[in-house]
C-alpha atoms as a PDB file:
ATOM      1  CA  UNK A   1       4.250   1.711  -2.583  1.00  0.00           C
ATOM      2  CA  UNK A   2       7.085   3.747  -1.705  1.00  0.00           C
ATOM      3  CA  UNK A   3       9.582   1.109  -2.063  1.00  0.00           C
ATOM      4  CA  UNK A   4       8.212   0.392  -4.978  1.00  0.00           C
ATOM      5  CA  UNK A   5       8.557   3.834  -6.934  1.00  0.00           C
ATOM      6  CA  UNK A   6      11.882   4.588  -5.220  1.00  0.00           C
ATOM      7  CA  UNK A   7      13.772   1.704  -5.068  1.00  0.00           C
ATOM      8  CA  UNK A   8      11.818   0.251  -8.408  1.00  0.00           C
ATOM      9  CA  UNK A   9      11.887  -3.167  -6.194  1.00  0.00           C
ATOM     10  CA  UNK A  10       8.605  -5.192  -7.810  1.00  0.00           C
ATOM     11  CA  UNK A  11       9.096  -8.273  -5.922  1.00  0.00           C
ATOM     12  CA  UNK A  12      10.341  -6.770  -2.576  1.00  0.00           C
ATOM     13  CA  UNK A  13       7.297  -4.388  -2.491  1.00  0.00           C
ATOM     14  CA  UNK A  14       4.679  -7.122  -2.897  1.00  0.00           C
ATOM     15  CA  UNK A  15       5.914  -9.178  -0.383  1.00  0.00           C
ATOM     16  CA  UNK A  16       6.411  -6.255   2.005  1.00  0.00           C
ATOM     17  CA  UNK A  17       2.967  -5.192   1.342  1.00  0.00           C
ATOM     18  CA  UNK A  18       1.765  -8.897   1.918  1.00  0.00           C
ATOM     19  CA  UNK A  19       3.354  -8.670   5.242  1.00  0.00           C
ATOM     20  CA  UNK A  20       1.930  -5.553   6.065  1.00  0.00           C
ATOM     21  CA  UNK A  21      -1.779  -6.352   5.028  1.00  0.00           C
ATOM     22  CA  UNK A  22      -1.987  -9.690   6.506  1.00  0.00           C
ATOM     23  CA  UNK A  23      -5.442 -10.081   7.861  1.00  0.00           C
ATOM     24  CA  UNK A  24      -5.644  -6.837   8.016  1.00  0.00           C
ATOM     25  CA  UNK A  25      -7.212  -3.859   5.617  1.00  0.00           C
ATOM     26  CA  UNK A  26      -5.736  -3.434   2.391  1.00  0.00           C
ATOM     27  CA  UNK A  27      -5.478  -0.593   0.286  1.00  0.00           C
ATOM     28  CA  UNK A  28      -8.277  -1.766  -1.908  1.00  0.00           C
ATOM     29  CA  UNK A  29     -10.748  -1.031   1.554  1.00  0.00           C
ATOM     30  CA  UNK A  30      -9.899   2.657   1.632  1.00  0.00           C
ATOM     31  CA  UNK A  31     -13.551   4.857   1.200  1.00  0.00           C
ATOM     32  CA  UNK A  32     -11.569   7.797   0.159  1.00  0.00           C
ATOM     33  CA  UNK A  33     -12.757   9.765   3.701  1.00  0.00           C
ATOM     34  CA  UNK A  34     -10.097  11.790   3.533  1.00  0.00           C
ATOM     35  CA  UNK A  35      -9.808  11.466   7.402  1.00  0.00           C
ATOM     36  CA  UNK A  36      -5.697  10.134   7.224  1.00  0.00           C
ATOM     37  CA  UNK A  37      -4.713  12.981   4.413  1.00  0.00           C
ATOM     38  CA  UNK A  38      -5.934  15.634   6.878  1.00  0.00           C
ATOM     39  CA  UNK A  39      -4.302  13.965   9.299  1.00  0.00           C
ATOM     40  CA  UNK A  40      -1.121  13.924   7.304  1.00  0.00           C
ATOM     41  CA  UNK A  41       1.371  16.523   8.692  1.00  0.00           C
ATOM     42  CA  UNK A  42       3.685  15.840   5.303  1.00  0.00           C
ATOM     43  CA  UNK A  43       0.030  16.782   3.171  1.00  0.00           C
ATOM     44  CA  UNK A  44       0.273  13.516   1.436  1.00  0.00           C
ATOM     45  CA  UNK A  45      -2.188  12.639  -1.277  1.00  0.00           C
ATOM     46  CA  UNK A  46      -2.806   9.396   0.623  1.00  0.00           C
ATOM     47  CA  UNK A  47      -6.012   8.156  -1.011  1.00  0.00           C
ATOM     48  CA  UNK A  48      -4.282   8.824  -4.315  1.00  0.00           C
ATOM     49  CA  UNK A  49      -1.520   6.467  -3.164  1.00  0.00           C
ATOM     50  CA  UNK A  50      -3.957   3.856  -2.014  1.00  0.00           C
ATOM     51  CA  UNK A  51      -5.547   3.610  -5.091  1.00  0.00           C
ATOM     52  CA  UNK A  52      -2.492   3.246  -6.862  1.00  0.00           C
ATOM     53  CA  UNK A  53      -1.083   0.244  -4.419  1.00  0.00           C
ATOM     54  CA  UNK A  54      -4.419  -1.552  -4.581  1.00  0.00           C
ATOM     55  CA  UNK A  55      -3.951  -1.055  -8.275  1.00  0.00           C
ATOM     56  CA  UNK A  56      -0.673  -2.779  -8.230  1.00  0.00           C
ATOM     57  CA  UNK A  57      -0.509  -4.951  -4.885  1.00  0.00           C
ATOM     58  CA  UNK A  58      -4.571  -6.312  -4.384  1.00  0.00           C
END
């Protein structure tokens, strides 16, 4: 997703993400637990930015 709103690179971002979430969890499994934003040492809004990649990746 970063890619994506930095470097405005559509089809580079997909097929990253496709790498990345091959056989494994996408962002469309996130339960919004919070656990990996208080976790976060940069205070990310993580489960905001999982939404929005399953929104525009799954």
């Amino acid at each position: 997703m970063n890619r994506k709103l930095l470097f405005h690179d559509d089809e580079a971002s997909l097929k990253r993400y496709q790498q990345k979430a091959n056989g494994k969890s996408k962002a469309k499994d996130c339960i919004a637990c919070g656990q990996c934003e208080f976790a976060c040492p940069l205070h990310l809004t993580i489960i905001e930015y999982s939404k929005r990649a399953s929104a525009t990746f799954d």
